[in-house]
Protein backbone atom coordinates (compact mmCIF):
# COMPACT_ATOMS: atom_id res chain seq x y z
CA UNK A 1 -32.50 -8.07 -23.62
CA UNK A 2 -34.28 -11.56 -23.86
CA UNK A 3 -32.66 -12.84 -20.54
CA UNK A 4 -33.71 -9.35 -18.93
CA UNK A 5 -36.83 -9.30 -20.19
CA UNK A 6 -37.41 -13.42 -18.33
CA UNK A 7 -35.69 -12.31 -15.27
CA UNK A 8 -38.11 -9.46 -14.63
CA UNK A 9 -41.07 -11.88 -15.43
CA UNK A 10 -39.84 -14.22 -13.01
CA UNK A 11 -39.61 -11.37 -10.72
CA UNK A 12 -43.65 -10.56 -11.21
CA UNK A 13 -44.77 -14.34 -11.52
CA UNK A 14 -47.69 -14.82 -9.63
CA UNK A 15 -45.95 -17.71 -7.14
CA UNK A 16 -44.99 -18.12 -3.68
CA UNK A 17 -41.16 -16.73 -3.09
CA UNK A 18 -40.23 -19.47 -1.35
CA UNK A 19 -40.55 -21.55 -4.85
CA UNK A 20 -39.17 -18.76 -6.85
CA UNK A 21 -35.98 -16.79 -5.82
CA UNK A 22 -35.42 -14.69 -8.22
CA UNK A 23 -38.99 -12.82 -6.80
CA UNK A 24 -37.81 -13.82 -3.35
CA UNK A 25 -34.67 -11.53 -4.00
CA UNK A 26 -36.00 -8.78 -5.62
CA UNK A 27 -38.83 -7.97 -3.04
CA UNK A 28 -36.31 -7.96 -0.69
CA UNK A 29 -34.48 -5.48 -2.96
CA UNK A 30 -37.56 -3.51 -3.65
CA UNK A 31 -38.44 -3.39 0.62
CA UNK A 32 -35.35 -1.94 0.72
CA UNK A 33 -35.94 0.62 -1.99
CA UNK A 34 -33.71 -0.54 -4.55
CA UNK A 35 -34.12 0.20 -8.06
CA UNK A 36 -34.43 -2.31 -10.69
CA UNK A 37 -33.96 -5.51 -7.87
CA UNK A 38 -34.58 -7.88 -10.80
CA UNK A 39 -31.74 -6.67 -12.34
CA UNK A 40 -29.41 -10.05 -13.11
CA UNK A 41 -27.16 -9.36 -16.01
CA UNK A 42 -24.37 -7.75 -14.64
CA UNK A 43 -20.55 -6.69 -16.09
CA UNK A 44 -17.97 -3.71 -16.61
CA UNK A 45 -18.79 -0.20 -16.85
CA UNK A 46 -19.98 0.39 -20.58
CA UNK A 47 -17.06 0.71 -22.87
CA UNK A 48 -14.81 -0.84 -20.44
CA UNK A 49 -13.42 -4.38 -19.64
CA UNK A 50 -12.20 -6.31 -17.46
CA UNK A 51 -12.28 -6.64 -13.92
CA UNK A 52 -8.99 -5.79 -13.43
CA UNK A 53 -7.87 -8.49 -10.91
CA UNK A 54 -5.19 -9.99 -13.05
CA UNK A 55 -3.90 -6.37 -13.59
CA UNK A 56 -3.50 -5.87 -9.50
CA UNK A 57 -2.39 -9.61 -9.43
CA UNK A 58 0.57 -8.96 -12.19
CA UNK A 59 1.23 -5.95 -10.48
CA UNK A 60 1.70 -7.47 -6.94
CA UNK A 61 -0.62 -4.95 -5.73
CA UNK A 62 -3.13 -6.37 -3.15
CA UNK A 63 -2.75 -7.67 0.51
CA UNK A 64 -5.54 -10.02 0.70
CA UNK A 65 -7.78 -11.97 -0.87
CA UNK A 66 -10.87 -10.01 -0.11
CA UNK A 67 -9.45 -6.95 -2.10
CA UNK A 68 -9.50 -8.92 -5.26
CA UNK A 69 -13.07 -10.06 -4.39
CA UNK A 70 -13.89 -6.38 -3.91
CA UNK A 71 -11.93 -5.24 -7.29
CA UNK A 72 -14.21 -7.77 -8.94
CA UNK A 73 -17.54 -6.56 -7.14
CA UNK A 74 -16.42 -3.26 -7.76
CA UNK A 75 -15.96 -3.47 -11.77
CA UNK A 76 -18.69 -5.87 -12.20
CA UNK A 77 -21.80 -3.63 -10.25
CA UNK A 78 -23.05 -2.52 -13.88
CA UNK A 79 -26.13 -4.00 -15.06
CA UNK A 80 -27.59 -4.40 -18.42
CA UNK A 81 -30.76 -5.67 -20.14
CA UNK A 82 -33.97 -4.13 -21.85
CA UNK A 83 -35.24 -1.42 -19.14
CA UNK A 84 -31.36 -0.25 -19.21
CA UNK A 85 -31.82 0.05 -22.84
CA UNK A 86 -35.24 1.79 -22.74
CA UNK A 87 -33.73 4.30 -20.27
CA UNK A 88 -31.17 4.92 -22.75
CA UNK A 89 -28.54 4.14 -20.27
CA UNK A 90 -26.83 0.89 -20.73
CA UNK A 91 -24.72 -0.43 -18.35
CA UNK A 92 -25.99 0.72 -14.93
CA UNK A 93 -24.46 0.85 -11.63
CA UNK A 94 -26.45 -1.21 -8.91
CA UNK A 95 -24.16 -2.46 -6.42
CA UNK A 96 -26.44 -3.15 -3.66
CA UNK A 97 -28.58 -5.52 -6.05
CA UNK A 98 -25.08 -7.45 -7.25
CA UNK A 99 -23.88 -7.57 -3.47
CA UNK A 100 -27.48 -9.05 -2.51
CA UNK A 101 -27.48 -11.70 -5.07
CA UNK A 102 -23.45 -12.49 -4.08
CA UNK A 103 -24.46 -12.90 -0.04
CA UNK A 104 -26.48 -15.38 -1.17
CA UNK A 105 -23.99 -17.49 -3.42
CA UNK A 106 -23.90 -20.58 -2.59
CA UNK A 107 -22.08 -21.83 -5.69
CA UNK A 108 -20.60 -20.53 -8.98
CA UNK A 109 -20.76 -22.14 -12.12
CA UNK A 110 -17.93 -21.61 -15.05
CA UNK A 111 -18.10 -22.92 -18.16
CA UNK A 112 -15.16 -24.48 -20.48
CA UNK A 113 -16.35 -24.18 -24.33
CA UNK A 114 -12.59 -24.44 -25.29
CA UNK A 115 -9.78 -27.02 -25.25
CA UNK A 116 -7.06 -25.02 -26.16
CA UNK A 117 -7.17 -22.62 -23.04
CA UNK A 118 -7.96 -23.94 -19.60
CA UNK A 119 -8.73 -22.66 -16.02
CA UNK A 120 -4.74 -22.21 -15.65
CA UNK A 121 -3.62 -20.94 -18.47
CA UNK A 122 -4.54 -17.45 -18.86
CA UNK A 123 -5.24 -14.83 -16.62
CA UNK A 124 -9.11 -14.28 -16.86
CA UNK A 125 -10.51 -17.56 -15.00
CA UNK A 126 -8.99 -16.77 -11.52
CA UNK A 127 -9.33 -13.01 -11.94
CA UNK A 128 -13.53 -13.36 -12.62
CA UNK A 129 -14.29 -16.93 -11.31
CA UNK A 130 -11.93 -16.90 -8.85
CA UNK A 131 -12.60 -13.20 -7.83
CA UNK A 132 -16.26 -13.88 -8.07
CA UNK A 133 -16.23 -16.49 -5.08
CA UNK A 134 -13.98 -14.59 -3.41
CA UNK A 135 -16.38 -11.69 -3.58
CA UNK A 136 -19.95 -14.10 -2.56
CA UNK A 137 -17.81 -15.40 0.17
CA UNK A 138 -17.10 -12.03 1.54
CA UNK A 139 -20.52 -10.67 1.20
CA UNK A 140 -21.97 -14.27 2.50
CA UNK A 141 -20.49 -14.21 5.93
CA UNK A 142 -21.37 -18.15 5.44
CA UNK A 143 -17.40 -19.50 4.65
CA UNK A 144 -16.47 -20.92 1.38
CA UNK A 145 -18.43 -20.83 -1.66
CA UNK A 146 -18.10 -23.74 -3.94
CA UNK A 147 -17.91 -23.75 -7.81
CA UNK A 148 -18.25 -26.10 -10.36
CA UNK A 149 -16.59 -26.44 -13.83
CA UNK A 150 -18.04 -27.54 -16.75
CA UNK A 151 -16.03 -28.29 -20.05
CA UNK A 152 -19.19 -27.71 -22.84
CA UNK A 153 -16.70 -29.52 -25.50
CA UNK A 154 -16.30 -32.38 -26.56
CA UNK A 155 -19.65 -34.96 -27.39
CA UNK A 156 -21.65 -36.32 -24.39
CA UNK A 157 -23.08 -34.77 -21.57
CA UNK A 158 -20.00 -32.74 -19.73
CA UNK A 159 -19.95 -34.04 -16.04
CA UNK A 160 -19.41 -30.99 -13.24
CA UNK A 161 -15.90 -31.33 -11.74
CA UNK A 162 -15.03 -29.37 -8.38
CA UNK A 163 -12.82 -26.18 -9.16
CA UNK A 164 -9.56 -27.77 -7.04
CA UNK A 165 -10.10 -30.88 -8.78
CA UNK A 166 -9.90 -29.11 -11.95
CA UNK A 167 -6.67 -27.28 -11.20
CA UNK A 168 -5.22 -29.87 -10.11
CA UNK A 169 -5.63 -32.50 -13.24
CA UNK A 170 -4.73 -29.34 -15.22
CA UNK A 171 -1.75 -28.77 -12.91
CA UNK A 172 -0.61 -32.43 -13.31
CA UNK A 173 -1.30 -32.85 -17.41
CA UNK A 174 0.08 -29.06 -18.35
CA UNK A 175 2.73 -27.10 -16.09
CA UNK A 176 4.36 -30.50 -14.16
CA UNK A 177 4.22 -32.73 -16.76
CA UNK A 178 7.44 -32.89 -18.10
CA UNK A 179 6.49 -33.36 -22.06
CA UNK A 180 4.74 -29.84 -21.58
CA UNK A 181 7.79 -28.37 -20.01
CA UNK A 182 10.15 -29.94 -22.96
CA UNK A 183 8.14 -28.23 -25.29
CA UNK A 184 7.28 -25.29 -23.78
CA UNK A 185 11.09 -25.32 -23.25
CA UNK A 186 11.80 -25.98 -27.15
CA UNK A 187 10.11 -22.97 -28.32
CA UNK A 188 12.57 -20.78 -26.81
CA UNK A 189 11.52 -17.18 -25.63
CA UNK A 190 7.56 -17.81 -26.40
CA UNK A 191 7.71 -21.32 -24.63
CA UNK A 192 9.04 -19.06 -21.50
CA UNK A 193 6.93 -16.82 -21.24
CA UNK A 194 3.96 -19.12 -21.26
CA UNK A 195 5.59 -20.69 -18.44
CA UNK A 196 6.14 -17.59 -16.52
CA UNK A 197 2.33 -16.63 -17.75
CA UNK A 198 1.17 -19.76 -15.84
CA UNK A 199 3.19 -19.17 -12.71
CA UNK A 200 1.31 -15.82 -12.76
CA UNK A 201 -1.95 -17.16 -12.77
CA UNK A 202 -1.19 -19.97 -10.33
CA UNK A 203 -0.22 -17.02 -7.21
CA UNK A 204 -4.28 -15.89 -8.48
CA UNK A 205 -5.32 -18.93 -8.18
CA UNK A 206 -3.79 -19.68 -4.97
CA UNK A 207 -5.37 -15.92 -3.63
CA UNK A 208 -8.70 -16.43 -5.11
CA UNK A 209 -9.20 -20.33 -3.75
CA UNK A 210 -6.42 -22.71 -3.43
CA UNK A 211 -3.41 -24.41 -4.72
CA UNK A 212 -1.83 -27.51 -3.37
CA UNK A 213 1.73 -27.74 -2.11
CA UNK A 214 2.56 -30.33 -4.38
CA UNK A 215 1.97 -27.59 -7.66
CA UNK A 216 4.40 -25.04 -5.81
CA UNK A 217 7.32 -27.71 -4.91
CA UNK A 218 6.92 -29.41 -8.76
CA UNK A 219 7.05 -25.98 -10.23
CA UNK A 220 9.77 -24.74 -8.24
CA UNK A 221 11.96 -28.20 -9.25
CA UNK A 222 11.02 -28.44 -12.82
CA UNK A 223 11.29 -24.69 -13.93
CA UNK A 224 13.64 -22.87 -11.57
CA UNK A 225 15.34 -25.35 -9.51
CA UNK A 226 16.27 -27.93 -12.57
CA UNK A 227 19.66 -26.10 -13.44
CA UNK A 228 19.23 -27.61 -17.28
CA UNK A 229 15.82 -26.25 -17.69
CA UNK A 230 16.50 -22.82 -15.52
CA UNK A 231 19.23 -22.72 -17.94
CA UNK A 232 17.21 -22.80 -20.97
CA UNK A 233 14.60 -20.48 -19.71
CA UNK A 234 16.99 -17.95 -18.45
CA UNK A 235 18.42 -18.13 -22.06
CA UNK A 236 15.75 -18.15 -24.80
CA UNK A 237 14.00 -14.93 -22.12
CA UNK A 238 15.20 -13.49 -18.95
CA UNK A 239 12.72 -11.54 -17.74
CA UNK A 240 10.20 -14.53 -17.92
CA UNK A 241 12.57 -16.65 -15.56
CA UNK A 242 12.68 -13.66 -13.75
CA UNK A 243 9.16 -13.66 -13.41
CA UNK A 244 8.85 -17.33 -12.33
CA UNK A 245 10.98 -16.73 -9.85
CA UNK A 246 9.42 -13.69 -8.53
CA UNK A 247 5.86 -15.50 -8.33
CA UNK A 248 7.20 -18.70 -6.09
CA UNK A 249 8.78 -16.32 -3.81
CA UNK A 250 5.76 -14.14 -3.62
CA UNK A 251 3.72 -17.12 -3.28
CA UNK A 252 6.00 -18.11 -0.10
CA UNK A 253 6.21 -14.59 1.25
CA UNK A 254 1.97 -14.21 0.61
CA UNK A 255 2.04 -17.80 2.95
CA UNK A 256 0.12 -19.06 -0.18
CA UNK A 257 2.44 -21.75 -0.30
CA UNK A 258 4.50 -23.41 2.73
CA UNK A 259 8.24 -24.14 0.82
CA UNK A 260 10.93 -25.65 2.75
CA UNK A 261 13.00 -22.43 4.01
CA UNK A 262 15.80 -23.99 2.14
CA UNK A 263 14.51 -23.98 -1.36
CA UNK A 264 13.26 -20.18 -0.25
CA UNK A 265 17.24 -19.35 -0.11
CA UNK A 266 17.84 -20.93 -3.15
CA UNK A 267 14.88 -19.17 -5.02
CA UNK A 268 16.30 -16.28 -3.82
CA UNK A 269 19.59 -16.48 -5.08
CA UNK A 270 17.98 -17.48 -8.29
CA UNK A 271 15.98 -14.06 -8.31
CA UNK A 272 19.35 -12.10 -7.61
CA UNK A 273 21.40 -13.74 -10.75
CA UNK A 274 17.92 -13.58 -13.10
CA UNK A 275 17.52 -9.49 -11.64
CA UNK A 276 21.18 -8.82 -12.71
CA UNK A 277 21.07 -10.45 -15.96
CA UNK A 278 17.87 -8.63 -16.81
CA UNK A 279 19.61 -5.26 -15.60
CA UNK A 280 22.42 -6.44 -17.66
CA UNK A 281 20.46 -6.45 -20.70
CA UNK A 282 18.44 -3.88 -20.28
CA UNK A 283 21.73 -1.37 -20.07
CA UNK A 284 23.10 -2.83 -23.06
């Protein structure tokens, strides 16, 4: 209510717009005959959560980027703050006044307070950061949308890294290293699935703003295309090899990721052998 209640002052500071644009934005808004254009605190419908990108991700069921953008947009149009409150209405829809302030993104900010879980290794930073740009840059019409992280632990003053500079030192020290993959490998059927988890996450990543090459072909060789370690995997839990399987060939098929036509075959044998081994478990 606090952070409302500041950007609504802003709003009615007595100041030129052009040196305040939080009042720049909202009389646009309010020419327009929006309700509430200060409005800045913004999330899922009331009661709800999530913005359901990672659900349409896991499920395979999107065509293009822009649809997750709009699936985020579309679940996180409710805002909240004091006059909300006062209204007795919390959690408001005002989609034109989050699709204003998106068109004008010019970069998103995320912040890292953890060092046990980073960008790649769960499902919520590419389904709301990821999402989110994808979202500004639609609404924008301006091209690509840049985002900084921030890791807020740790002591010192946290320098702002690019977001594909971050994936990529995350990529490198986590899913290709091979110590991670040994241990990840060790722990049998939990060690799998966070390896198929991160697979997952890397195809919304690779939708929602990019993934290099060189993370597809090291995944494919260390976790499905190393017989001893697709071995292991396929082992300690099947459906999780299954499932890294299934996300580098989607990735290929999406054209998120150019793989050599021969390692495609391969991959696809792979997925044939893993499918029937589920099946055969399954019916058992």
């Amino acid at each position: 209510a606090l952070l409302d209640a500041l950007f609504e002052r802003a709003a009615a500071a007595d100041e030129p717009p052009e040196m305040n644009f939080v009042k720049k934005h909202a009389l646009d808004l309010a020419a327009e005959g929006v309700d509430r254009p200060a409005a800045r605190l913004f999330s899922n419908p009331p009661g709800d959560y999530g913005s359901m990108v990672n659900e349409r991700v896991g499920a395979g069921e999107w065509d293009d980027s822009g649809e997750l953008g709009d699936t985020w947009a579309s679940r996180n149009a409710f805002s909240y703050g004091r006059a909300e409150e006062a209204g007795g209405a919390p959690g408001t829809a005002r989609p034109q006044v989050l699709d204003k302030l998106l068109s004008t993104t010019e970069r998103v900010v995320q912040e890292i307070d953890s060092v046990e879980y980073g960008l790649t290794d769960i499902q919520e930073y590419y389904a709301n950061t990821g999402a989110l740009k994808v979202a500004a840059e639609r609404r924008g019409g301006r091209g690509r949308v840049a985002v900084s992280i921030v890791e807020a632990f740790g002591s010192g003053d946290p320098t702002p890294r690019d977001l594909e500079q971050t994936l990529r030192l995350e990529y490198r020290s986590k899913l290709l290293n091979p110590k991670w993959a040994e241990a990840m490998a060790s722990q049998g059927a939990g060690g799998a699935y966070e390896v198929s988890q991160r697979m997952t996450a890397m195809v919304g990543w690779a939708a929602t703003a990019q993934v290099d090459k060189f993370v597809f072909d090291g995944a494919a060789e260390r976790y499905a295309l190393d017989e001893d370690m697709a071995s292991r995997l396929r082992r300690a839990n099947p459906e999780a090899f299954k499932n890294v399987v299934r996300r580098l060939l989607e990735a290929a098929g999406r054209g998120l990721w150019e793989a050599d036509p021969g390692m495609v075959d391969r991959l696809k044998e792979l997925y044939e052998e893993a499918d029937d081994l589920v099946e055969g478990v399954a019916g058992k």
